[in-house]
N, C-alpha and C. Protein backbone atom coordinates (compact mmCIF):
# COMPACT_ATOMS: atom_id res chain seq x y z
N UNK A 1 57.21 -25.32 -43.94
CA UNK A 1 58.03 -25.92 -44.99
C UNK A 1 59.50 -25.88 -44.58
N UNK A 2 60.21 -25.89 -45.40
CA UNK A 2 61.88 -26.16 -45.40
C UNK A 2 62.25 -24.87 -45.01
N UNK A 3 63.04 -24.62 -44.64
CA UNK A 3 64.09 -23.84 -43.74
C UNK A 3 64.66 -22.68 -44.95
N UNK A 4 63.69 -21.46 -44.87
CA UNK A 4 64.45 -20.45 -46.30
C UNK A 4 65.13 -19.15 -45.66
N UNK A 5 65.48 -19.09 -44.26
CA UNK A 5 65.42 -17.88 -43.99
C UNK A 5 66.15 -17.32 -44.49
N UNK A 6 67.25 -17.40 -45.14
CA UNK A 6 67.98 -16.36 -45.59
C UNK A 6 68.39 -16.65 -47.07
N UNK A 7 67.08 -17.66 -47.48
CA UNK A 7 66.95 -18.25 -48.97
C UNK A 7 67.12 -17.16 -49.91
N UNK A 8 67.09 -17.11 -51.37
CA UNK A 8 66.37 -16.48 -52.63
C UNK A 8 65.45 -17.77 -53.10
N UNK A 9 64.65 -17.25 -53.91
CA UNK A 9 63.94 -18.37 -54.89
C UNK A 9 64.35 -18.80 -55.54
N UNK A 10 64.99 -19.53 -55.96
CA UNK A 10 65.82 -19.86 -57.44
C UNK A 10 64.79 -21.30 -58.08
N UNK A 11 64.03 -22.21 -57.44
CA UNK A 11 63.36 -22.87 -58.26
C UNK A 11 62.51 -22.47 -59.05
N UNK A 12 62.21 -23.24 -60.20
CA UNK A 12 61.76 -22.15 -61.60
C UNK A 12 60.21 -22.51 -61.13
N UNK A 13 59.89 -23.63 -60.92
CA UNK A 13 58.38 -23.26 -59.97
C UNK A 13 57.75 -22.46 -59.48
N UNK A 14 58.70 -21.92 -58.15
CA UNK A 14 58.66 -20.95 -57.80
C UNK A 14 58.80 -19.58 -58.08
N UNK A 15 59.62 -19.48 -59.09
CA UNK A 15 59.96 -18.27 -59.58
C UNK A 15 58.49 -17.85 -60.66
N UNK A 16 58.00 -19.16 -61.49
CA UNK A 16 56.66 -18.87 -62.11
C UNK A 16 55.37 -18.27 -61.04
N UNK A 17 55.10 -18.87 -60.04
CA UNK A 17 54.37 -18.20 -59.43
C UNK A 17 54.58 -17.26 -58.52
N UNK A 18 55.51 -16.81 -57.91
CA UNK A 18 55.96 -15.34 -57.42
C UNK A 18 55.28 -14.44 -58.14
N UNK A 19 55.99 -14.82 -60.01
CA UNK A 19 55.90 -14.31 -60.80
C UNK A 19 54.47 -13.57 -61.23
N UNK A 20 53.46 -14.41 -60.93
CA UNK A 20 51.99 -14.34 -61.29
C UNK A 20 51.61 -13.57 -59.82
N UNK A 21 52.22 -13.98 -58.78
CA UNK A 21 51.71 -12.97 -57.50
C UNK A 21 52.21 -11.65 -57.81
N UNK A 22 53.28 -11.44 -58.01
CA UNK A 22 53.97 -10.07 -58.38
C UNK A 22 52.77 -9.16 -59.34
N UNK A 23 51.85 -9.74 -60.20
CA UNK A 23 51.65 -9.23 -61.06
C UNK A 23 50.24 -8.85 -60.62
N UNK A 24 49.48 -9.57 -59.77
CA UNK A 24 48.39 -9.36 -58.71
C UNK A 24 48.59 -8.48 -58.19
N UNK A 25 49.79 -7.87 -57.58
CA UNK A 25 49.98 -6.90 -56.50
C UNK A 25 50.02 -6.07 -57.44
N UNK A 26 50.46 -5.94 -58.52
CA UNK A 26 51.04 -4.34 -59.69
C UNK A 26 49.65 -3.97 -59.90
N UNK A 27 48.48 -4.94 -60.58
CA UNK A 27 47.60 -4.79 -61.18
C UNK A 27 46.85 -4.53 -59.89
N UNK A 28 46.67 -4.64 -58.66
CA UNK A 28 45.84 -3.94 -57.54
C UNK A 28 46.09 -2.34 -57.43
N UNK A 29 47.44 -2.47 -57.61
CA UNK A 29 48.15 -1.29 -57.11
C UNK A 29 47.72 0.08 -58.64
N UNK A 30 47.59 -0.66 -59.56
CA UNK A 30 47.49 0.11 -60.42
C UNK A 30 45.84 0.56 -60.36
N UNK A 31 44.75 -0.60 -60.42
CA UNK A 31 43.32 0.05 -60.42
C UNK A 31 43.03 1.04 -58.97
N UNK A 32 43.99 0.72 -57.73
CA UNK A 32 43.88 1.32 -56.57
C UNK A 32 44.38 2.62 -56.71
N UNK A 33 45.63 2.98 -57.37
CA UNK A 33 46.28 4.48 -57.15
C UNK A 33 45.46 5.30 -58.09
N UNK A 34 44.62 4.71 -59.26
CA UNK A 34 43.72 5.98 -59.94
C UNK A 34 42.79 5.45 -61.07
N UNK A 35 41.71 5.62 -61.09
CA UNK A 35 40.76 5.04 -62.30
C UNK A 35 41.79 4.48 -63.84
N UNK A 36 41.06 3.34 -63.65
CA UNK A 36 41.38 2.52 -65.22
C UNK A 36 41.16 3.52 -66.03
N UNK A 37 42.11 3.91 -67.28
CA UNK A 37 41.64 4.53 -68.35
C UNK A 37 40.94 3.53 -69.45
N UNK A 38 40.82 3.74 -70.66
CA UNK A 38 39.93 2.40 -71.66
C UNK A 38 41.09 1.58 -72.04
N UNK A 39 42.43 1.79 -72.06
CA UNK A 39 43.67 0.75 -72.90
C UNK A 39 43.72 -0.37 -71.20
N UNK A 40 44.01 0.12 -70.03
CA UNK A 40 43.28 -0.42 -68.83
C UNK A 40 42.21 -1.45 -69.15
N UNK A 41 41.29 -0.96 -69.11
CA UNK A 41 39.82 -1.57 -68.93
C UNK A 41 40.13 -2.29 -70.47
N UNK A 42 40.50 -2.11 -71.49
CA UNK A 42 40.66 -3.18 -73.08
C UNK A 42 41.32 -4.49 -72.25
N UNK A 43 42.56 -4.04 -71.25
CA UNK A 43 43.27 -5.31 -70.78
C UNK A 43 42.71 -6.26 -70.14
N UNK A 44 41.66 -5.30 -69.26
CA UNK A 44 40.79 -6.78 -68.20
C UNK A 44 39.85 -7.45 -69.07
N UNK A 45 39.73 -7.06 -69.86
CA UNK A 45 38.40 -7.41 -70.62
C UNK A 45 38.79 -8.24 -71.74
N UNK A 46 39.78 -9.06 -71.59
CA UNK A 46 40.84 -9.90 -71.86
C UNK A 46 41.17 -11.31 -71.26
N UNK A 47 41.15 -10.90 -70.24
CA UNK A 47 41.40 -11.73 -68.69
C UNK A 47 40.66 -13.10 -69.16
N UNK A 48 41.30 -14.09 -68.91
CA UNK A 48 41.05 -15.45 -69.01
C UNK A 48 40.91 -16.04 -67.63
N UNK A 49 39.62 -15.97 -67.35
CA UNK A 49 39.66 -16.51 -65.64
C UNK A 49 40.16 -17.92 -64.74
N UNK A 50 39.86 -19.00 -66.25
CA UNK A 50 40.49 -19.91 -65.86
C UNK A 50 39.55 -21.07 -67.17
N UNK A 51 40.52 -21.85 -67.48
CA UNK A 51 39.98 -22.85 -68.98
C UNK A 51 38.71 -23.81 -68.07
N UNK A 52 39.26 -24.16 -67.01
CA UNK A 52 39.27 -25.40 -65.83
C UNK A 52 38.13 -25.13 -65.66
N UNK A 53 37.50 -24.08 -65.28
CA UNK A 53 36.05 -23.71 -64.62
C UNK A 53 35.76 -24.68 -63.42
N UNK A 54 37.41 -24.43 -62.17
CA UNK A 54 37.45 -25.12 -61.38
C UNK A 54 36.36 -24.57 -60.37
N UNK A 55 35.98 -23.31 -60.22
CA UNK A 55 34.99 -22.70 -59.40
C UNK A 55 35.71 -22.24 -58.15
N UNK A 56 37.12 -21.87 -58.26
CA UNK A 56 37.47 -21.23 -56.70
C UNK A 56 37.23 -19.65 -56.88
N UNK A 57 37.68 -19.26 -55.79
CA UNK A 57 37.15 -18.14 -55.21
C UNK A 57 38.16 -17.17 -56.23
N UNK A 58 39.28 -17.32 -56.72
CA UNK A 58 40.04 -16.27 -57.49
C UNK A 58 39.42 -16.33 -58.73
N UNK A 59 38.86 -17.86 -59.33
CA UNK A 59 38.25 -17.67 -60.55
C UNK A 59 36.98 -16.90 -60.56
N UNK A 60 36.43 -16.83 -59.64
CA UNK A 60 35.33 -15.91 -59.98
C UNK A 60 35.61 -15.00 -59.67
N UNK A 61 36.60 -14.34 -59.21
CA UNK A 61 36.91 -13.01 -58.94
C UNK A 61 37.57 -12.69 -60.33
N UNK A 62 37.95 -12.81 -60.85
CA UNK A 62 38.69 -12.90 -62.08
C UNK A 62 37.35 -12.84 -63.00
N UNK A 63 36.83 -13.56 -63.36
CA UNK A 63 35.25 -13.17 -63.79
C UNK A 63 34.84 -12.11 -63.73
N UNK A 64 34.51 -12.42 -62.39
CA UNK A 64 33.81 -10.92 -62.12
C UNK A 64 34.36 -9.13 -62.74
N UNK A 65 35.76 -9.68 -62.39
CA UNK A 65 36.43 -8.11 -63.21
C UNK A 65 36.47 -8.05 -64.17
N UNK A 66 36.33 -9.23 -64.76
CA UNK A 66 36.04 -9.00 -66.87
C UNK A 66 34.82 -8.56 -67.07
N UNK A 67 34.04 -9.21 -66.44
CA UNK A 67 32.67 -8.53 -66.64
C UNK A 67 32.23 -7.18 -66.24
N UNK A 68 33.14 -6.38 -65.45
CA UNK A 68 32.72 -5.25 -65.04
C UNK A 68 32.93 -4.14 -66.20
N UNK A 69 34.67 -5.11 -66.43
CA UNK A 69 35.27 -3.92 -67.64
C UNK A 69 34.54 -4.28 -68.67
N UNK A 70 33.70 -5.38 -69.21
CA UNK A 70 32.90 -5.48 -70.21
C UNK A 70 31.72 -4.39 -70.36
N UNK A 71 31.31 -3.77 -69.16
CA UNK A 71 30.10 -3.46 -69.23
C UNK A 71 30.15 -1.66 -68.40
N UNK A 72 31.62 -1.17 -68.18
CA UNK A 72 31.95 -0.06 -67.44
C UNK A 72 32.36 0.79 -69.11
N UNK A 73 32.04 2.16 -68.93
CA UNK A 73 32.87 2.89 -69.72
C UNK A 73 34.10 3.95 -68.46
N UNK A 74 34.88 4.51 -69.27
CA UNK A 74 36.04 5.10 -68.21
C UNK A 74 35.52 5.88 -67.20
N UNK A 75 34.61 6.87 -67.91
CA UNK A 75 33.74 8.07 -67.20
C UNK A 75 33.11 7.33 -66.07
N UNK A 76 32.91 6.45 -66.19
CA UNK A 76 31.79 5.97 -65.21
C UNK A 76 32.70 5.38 -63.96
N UNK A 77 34.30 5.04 -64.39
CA UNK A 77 34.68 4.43 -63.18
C UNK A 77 35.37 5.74 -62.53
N UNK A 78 35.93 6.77 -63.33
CA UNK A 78 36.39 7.73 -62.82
C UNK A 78 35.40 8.61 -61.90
N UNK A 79 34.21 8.57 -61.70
CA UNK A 79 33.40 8.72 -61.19
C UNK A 79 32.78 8.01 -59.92
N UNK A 80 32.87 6.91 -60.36
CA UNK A 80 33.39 6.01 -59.00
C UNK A 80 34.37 5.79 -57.82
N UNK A 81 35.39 6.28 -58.26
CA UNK A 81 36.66 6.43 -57.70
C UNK A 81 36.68 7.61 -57.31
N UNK A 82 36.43 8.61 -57.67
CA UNK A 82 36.22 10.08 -56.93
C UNK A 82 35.41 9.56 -55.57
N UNK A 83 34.01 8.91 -55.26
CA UNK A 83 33.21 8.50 -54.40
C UNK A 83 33.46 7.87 -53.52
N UNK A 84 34.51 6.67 -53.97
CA UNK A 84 34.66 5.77 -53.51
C UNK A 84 36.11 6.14 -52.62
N UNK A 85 36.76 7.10 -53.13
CA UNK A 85 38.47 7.52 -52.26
C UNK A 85 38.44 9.09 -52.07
N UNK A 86 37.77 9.58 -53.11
CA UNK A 86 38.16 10.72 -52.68
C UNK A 86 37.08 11.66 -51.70
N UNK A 87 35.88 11.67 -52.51
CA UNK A 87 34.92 12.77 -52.40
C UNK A 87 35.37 14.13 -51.96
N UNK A 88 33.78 14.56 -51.79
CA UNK A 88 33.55 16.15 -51.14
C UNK A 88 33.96 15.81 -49.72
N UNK A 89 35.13 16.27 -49.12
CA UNK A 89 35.92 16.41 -48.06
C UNK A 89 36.49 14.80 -47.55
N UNK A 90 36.12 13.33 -48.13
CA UNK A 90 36.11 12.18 -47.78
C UNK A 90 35.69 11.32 -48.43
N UNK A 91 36.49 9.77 -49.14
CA UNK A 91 35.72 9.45 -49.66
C UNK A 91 34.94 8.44 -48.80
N UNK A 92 34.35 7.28 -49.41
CA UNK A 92 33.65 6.51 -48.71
C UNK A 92 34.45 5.36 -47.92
N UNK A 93 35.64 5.26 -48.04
CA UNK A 93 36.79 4.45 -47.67
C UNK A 93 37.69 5.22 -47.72
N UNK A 94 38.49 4.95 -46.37
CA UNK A 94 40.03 5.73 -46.53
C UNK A 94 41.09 4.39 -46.51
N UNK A 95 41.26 4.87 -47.97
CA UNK A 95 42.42 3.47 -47.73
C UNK A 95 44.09 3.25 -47.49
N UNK A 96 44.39 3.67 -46.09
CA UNK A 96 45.76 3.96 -45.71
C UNK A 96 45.77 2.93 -44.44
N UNK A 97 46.84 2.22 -44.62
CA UNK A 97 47.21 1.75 -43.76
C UNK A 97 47.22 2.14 -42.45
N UNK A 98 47.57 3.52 -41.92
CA UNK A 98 47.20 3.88 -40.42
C UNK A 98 46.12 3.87 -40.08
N UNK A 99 45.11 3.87 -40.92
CA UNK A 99 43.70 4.21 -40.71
C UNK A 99 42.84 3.05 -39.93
N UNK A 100 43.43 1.83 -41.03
CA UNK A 100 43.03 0.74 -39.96
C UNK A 100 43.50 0.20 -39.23
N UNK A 101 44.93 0.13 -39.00
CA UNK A 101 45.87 -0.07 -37.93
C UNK A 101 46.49 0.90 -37.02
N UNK A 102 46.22 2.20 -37.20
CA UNK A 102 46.04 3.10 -35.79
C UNK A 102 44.57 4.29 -35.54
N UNK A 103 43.89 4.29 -36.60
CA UNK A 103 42.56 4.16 -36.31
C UNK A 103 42.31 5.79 -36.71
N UNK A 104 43.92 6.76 -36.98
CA UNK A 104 44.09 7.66 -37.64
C UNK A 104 45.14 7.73 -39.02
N UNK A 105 45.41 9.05 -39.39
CA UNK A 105 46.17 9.49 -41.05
C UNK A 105 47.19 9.84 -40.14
N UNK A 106 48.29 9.45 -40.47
CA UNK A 106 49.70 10.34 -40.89
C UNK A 106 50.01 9.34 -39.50
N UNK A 107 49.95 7.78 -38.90
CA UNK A 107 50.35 8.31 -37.66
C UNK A 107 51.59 7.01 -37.69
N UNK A 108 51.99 6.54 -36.10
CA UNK A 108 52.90 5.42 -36.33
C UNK A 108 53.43 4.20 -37.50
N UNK A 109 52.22 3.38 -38.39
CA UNK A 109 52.13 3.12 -39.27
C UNK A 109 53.04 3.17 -40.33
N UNK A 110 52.42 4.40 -40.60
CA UNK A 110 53.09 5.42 -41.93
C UNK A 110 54.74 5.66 -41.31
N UNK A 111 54.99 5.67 -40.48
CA UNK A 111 56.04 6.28 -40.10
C UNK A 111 57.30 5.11 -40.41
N UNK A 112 56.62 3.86 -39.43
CA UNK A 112 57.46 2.20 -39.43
C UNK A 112 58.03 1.97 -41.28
N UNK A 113 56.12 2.18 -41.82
CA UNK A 113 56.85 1.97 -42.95
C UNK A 113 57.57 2.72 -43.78
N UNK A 114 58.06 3.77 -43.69
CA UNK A 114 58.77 4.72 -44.35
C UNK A 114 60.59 4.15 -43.94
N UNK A 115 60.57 3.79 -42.92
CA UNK A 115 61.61 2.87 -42.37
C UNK A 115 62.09 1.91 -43.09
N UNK A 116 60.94 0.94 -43.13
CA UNK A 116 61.17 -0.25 -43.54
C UNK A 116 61.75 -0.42 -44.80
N UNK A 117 61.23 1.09 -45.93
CA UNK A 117 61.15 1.04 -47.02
C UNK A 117 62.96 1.32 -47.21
N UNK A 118 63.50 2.34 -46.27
CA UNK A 118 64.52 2.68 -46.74
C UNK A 118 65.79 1.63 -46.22
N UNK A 119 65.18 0.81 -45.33
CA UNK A 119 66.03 -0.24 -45.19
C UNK A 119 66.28 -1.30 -46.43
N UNK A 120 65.12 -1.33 -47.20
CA UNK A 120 65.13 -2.03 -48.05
C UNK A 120 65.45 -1.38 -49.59
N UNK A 121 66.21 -0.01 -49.28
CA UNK A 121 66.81 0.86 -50.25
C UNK A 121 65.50 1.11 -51.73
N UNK A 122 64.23 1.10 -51.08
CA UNK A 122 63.12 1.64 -52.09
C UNK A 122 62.73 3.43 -51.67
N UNK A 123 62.92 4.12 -53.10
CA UNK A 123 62.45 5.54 -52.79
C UNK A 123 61.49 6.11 -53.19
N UNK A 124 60.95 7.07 -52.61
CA UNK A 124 59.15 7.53 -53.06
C UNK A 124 59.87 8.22 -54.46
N UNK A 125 58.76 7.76 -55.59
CA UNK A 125 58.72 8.26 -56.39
C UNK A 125 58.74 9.83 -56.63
N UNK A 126 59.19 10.83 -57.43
CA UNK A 126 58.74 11.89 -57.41
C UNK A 126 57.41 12.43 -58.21
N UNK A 127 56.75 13.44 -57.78
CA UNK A 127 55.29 13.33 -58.26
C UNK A 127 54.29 13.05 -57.53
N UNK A 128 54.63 11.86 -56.66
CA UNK A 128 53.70 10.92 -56.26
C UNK A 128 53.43 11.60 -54.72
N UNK A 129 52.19 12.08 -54.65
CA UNK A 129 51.38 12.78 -53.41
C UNK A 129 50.96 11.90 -52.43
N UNK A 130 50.46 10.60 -52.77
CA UNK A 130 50.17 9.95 -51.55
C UNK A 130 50.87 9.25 -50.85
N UNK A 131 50.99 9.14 -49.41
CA UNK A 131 51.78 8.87 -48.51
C UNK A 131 51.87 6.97 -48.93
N UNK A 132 53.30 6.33 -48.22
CA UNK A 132 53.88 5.40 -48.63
C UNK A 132 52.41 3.99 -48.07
N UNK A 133 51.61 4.72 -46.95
CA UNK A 133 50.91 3.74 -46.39
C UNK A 133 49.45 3.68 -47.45
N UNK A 134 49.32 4.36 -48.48
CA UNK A 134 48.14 3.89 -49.16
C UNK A 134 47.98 2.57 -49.46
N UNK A 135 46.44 2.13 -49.95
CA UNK A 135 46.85 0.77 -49.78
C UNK A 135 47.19 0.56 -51.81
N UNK A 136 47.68 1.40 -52.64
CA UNK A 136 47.93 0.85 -53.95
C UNK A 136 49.77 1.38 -53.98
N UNK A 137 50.03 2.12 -52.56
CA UNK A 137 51.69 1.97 -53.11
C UNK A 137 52.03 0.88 -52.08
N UNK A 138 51.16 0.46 -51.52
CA UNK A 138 51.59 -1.15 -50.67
C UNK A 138 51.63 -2.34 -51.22
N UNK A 139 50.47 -2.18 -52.48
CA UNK A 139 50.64 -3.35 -53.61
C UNK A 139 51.46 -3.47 -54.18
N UNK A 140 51.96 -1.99 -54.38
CA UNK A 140 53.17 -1.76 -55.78
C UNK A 140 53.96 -2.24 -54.91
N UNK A 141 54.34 -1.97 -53.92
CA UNK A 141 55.56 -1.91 -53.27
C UNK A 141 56.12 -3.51 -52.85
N UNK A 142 55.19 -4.25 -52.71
CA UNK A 142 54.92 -5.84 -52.60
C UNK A 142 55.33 -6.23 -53.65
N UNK A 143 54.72 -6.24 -54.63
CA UNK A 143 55.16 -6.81 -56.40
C UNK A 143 56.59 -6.54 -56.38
N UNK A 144 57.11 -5.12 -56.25
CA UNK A 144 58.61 -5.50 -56.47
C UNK A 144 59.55 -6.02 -55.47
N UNK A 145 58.71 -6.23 -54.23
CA UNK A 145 59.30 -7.37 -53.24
C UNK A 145 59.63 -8.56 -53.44
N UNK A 146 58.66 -9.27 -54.30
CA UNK A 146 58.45 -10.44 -54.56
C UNK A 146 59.07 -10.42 -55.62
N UNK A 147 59.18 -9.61 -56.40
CA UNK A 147 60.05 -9.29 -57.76
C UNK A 147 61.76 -9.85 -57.80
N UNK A 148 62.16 -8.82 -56.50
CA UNK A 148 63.29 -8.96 -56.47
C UNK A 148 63.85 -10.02 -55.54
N UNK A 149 64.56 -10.86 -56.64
CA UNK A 149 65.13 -11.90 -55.95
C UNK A 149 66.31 -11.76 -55.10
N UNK A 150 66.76 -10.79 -54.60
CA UNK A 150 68.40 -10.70 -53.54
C UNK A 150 67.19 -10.47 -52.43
N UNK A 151 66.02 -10.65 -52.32
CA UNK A 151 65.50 -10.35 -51.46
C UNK A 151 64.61 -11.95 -50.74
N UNK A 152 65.30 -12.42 -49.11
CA UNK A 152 64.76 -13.68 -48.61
C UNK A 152 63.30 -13.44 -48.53
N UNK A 153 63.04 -15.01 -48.86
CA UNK A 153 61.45 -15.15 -47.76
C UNK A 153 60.97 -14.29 -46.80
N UNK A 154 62.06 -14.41 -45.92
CA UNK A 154 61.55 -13.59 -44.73
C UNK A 154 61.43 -12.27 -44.81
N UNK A 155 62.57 -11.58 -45.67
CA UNK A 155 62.04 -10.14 -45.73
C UNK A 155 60.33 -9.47 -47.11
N UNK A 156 60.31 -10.98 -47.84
CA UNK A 156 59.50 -10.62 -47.95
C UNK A 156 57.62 -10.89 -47.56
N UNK A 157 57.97 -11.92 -46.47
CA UNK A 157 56.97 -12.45 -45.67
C UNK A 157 56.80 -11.73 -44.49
N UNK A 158 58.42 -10.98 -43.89
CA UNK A 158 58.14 -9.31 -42.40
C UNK A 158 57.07 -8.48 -43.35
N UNK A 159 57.72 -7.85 -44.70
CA UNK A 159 56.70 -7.15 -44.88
C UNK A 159 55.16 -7.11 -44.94
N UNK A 160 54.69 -8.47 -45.77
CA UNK A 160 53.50 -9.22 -45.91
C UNK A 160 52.78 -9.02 -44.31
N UNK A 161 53.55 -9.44 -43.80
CA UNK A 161 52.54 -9.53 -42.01
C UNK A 161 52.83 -8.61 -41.37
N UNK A 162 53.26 -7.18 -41.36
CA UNK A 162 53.76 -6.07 -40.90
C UNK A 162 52.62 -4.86 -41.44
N UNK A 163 52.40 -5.04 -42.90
CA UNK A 163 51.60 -3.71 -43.38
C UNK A 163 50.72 -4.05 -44.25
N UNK A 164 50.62 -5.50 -44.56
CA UNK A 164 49.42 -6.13 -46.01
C UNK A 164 48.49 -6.63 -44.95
N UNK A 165 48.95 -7.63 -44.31
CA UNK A 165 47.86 -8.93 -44.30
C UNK A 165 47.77 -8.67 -42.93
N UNK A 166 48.18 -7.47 -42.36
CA UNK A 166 47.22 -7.28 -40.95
C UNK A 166 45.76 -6.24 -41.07
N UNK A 167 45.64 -5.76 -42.64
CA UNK A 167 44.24 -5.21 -42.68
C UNK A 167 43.76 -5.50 -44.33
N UNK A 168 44.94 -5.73 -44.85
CA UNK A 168 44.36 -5.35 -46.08
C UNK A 168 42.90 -6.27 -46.63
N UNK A 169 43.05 -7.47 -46.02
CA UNK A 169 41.87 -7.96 -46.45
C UNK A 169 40.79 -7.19 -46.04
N UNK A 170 40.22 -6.67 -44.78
CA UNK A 170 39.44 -6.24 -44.61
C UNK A 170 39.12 -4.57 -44.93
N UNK A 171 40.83 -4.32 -45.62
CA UNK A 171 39.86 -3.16 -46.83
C UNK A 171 39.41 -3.67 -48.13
N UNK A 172 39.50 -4.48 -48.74
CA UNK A 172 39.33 -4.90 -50.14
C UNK A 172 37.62 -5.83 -49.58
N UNK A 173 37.36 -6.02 -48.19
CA UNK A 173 35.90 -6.70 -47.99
C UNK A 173 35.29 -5.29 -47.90
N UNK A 174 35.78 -4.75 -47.41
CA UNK A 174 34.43 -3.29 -47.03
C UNK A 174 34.44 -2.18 -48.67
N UNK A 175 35.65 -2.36 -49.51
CA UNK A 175 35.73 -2.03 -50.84
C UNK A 175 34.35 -3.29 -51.74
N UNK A 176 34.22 -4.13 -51.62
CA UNK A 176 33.35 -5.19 -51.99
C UNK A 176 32.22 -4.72 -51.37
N UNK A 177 31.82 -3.76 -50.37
CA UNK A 177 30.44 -3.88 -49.80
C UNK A 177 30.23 -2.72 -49.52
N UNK A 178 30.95 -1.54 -50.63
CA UNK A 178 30.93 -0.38 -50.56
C UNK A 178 29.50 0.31 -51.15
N UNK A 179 29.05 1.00 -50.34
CA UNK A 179 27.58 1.47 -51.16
C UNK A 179 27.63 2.11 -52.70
N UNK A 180 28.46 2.39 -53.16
CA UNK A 180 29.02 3.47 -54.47
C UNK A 180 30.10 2.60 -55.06
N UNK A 181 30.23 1.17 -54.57
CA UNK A 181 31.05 -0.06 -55.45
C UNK A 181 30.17 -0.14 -56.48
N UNK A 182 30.66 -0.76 -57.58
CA UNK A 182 30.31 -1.38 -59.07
C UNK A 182 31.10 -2.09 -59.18
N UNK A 183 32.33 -1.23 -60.30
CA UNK A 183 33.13 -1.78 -60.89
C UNK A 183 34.03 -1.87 -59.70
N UNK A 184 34.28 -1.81 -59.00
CA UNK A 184 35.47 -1.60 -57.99
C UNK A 184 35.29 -2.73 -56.45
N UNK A 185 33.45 -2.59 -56.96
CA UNK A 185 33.18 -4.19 -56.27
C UNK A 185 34.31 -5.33 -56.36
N UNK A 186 34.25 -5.85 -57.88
CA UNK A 186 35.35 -6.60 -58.75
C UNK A 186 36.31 -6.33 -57.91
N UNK A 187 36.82 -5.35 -57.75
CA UNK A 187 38.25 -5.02 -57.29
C UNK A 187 38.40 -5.62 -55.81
N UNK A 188 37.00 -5.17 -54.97
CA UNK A 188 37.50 -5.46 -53.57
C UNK A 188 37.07 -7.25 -53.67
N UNK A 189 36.31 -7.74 -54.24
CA UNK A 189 36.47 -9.02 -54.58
C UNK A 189 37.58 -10.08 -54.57
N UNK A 190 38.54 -9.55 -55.93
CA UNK A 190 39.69 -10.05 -55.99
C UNK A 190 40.84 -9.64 -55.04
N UNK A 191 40.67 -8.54 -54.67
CA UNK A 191 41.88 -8.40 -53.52
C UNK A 191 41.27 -9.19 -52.66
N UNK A 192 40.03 -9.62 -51.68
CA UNK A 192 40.03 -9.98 -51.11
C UNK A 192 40.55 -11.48 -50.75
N UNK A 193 39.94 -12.40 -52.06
CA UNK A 193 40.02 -13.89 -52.53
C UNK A 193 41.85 -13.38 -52.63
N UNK A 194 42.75 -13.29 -52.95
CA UNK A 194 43.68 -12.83 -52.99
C UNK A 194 44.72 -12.54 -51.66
N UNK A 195 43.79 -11.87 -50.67
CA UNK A 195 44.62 -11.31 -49.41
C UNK A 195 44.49 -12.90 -49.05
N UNK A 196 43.28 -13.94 -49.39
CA UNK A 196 43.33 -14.89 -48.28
C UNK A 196 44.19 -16.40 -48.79
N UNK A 197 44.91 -16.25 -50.04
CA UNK A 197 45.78 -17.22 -50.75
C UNK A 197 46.39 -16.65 -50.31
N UNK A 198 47.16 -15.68 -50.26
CA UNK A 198 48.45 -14.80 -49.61
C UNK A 198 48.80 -15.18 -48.65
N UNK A 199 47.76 -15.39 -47.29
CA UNK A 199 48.13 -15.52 -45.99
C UNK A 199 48.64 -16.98 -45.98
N UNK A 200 47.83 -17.92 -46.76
CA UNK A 200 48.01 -19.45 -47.22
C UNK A 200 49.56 -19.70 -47.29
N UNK A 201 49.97 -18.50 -48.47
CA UNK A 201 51.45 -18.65 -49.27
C UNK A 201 51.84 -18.27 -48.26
N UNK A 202 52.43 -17.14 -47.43
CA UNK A 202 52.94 -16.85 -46.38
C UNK A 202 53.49 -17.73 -45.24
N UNK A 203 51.88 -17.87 -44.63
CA UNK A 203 52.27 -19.32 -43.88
C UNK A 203 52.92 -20.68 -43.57
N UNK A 204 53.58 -20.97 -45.42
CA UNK A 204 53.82 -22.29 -45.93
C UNK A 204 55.49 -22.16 -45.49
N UNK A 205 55.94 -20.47 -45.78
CA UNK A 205 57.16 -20.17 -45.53
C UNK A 205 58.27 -19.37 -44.40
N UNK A 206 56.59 -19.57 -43.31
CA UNK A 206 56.92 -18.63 -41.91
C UNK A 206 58.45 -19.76 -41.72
């Protein structure tokens, strides 16, 4: 497309759908950093997948997560999520960015992005135990990328192809085909249908 490198968004077009991506990344980031409680799960179970019943791949992912929270109580996902991230010494997925891009925890990865973050004047929360490369403070951390408008295309398309969209799809596919998935199936579903419009949007503004 047109030449944004050192753009902001200012068309209101654009600014509407940022807007709706921003809110994809919060709401990943939020079912990813710790089980839905029920005011959670009341919200998806809400979710309007689409009037159109155009049949793409986000609308049924969108489906699919209403229907999970239709039919999940809390206990049952908190229980899931212990299995599915944490377990007895491991869970069934480790979902950190070094893990699938250096193949260990704590290593180069984690390090770049701790960099990146403070270049871009964002600070770890206090409280917050898991390292910056999980993959639900990478969502969060995206949403208010896209959030903030003093911030170009490009810095928020380096980040996108630097620490999202060089694995994340293929954690949100192996989250989808997790033996101890259910409700969280849904989840790696829509991140996935999701990671692959992303790369779409990305691309339009390399």
């Amino acid at each position: 497309m047109n030449s944004r490198t050192d753009a902001v968004n200012t068309d209101r077009a654009g600014m509407d759908e940022d807007y709706g991506r921003a809110e994809v990344y919060r709401l990943l980031g939020t079912l990813l950093a710790r089980p839905p409680g029920d005011e959670v799960l009341a919200l998806l179970r809400q979710i309007e997948p689409g009037k159109d019943g155009d049949g793409t791949a986000m609308t049924g992912a969108w489906q699919g997560l209403r229907d999970e929270a239709e039919r999940v109580e809390s206990e049952q996902v908190r229980a899931e999520f212990f299995s599915l991230f944490i377990g007895l010494g491991r869970g069934e997925l480790v979902p950190y960015a070094s893990w699938y891009l250096a193949g260990s925890l704590m290593d180069k990865p984690l390090a770049s992005i701790r960099t990146r973050l403070q270049e871009l004047a964002y600070c770890r929360q206090e409280g917050v135990r898991e390292p910056e490369d999980h993959v639900a403070a990478l969502c969060e951390v995206m949403g208010m990328i896209i959030s903030d408008n003093c911030l170009s295309y490009d810095k928020q398309n380096g980040f996108f192809n630097d620490y999202i969209g060089s694995w994340m799809e293929a954690f949100f596919t192996e989250l989808e085909q997790a033996e101890h998935a259910s409700f969280y199936r849904a989840v790696g579903r829509l991140g996935a249908a999701f990671m692959k419009i992303e790369k779409q949007y990305v691309s339009l503004y390399a």
